[in-house]
Each structure stands twice: as structure tokens, then as C-alpha cells.
C-alpha atoms as a PDB file:
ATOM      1  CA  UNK A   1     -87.947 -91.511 156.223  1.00  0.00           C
ATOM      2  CA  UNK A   2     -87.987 -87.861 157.686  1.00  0.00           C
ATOM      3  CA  UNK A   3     -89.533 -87.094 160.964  1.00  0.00           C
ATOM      4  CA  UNK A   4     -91.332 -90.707 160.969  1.00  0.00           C
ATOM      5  CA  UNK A   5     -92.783 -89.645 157.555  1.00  0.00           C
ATOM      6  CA  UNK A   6     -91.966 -91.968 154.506  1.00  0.00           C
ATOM      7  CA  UNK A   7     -92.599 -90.072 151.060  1.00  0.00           C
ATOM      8  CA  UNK A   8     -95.836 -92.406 150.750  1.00  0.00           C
ATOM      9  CA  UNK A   9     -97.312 -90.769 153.943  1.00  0.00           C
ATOM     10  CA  UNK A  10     -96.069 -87.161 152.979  1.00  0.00           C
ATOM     11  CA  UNK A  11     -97.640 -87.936 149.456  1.00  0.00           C
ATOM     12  CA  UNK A  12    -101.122 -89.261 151.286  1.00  0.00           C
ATOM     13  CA  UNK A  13    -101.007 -86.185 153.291  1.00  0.00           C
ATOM     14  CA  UNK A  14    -100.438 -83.903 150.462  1.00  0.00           C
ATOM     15  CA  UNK A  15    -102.873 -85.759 148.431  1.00  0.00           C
ATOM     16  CA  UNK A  16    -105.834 -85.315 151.756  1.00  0.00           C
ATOM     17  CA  UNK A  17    -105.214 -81.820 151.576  1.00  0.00           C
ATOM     18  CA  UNK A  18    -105.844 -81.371 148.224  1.00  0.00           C
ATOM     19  CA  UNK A  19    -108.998 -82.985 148.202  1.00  0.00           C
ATOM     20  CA  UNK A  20    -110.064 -80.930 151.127  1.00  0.00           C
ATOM     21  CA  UNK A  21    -109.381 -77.869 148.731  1.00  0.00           C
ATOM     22  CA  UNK A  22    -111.422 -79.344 145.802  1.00  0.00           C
ATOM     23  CA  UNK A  23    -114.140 -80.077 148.332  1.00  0.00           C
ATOM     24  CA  UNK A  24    -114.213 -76.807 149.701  1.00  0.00           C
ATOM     25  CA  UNK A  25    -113.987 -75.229 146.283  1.00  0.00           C
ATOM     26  CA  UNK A  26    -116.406 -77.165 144.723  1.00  0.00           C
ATOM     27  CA  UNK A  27    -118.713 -76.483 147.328  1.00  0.00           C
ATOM     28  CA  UNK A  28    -118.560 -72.522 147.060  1.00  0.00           C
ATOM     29  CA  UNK A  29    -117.587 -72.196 151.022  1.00  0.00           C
ATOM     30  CA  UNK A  30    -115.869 -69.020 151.687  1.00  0.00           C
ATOM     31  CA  UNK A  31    -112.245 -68.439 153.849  1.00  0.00           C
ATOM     32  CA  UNK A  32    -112.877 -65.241 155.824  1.00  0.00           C
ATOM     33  CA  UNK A  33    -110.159 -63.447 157.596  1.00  0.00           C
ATOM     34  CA  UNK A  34    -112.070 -63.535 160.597  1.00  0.00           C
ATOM     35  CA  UNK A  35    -112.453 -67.234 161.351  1.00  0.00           C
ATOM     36  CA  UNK A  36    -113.751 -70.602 159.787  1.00  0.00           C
ATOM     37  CA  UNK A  37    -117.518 -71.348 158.742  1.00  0.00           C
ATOM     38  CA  UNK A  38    -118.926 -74.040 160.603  1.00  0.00           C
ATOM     39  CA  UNK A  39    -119.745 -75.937 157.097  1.00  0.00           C
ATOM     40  CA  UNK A  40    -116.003 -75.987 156.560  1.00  0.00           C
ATOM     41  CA  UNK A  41    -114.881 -77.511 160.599  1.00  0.00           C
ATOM     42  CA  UNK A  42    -117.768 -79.997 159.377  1.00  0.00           C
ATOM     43  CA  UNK A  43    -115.276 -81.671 157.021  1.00  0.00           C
ATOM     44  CA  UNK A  44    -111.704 -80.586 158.428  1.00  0.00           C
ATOM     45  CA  UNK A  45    -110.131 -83.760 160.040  1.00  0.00           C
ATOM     46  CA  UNK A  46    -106.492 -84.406 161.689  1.00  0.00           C
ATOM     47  CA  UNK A  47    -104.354 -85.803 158.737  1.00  0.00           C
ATOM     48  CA  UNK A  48    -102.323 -88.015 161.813  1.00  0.00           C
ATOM     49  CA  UNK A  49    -105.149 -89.471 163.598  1.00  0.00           C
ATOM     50  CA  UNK A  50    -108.576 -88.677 161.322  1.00  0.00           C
ATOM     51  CA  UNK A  51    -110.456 -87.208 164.414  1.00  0.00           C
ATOM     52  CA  UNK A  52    -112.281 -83.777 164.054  1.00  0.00           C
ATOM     53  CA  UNK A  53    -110.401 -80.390 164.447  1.00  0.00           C
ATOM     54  CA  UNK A  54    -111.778 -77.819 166.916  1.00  0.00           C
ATOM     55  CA  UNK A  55    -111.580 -74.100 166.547  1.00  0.00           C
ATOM     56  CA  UNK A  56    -109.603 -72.420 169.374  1.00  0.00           C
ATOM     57  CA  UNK A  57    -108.902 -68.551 168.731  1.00  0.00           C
ATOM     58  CA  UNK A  58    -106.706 -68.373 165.436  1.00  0.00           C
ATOM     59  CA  UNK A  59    -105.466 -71.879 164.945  1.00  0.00           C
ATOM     60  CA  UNK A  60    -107.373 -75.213 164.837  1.00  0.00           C
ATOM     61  CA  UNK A  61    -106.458 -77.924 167.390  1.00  0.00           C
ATOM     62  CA  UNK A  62    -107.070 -82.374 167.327  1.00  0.00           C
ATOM     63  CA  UNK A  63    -108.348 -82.985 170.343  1.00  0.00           C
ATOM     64  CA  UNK A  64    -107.317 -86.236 170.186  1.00  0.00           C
ATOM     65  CA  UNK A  65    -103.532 -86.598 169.336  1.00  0.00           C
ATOM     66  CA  UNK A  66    -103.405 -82.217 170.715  1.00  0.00           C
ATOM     67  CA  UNK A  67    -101.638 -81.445 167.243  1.00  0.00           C
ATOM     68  CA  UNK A  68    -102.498 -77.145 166.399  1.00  0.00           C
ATOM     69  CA  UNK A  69    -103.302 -76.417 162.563  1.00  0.00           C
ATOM     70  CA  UNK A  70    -102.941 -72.451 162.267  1.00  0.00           C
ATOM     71  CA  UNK A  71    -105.183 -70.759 160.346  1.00  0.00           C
ATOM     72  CA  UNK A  72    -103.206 -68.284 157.818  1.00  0.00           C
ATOM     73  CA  UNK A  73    -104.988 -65.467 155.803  1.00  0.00           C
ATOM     74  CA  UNK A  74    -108.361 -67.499 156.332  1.00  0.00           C
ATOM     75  CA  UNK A  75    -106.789 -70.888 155.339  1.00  0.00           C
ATOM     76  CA  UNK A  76    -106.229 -73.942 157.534  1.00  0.00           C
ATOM     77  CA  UNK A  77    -102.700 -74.894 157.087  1.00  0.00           C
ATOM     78  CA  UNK A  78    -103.016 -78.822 158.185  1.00  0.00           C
ATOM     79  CA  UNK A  79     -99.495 -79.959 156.654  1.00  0.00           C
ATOM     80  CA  UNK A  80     -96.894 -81.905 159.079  1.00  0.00           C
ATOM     81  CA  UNK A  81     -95.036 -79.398 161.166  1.00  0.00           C
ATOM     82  CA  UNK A  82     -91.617 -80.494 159.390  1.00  0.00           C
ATOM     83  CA  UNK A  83     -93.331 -79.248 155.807  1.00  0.00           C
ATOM     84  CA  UNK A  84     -94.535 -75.935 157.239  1.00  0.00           C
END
């Protein structure tokens, strides 16, 4: 277990994030540089606690558990902080 992670969870986590790319893909949305479409916060959630992410400047934030998700070259980076 690594930072309260077991390789299950980091495999769960990995496999959440993936599906959010198919989804997104799949969909046609498109990343700008700029910021996130509102269609894509629609279906971003917290992989530790499930709740909605907000947007807040460049980085998205749980405003439930207070986790930050930044947001590099147009793409939500929403891995643990240890896999970063």
C-alpha cells in the first residue's frame, strides 16, 4: 500500500480516468488551452470522494474533500498526487 493507495485503488483510479477519456472522445468535446467546456465539468467527478469538480482559474478543485486537479495543456490531470 503506497500513500493509503493499494494497487486495486490505483488500478480503479487509472481505470476512471480512462473512461473519462473514451467518454470525452467519443463524444467529440474539445480541450482548449483556454479553459474547460461546461459539457466536459458536466461529467468530471473527484476520483477520492465522487463529488463534482469546480473550475477555479487554471486548475479544477472538489469542493467536498478540497483536493486541486490542474488543468495541463487543456487536459484535467485528476490522478492521485503521489502518481503525478
Amino acid at each position: 500500500m503506497l500513500y493509503g493507495f493499494s494497487l486495486k485503488s490505483k488500478f480503479q483510479l487509472h481505470i476512471i480516468s480512462m473512461e473519462i477519456f473514451l467518454r470525452v472522445k467519443k463524444k467529440g468535446y474539445r480541450m482548449s488551452d483556454e479553459a474547460i467546456s461546461e459539457e466536459l465539468l458536466e461529467i468530471l467527478a473527484c476520483p477520492y470522494c465522487k463529488k463534482r469538480v469546480k473550475l477555479e482559474g487554471e486548475k479544477l478543485i472538489c469542493p467536498e474533500c478540497g483536493r486541486e486537479y490542474p488543468i495541463e495543456d487543456g487536459i484535467p490531470n485528476m490522478l492521485p498526487d503521489e502518481l503525478r
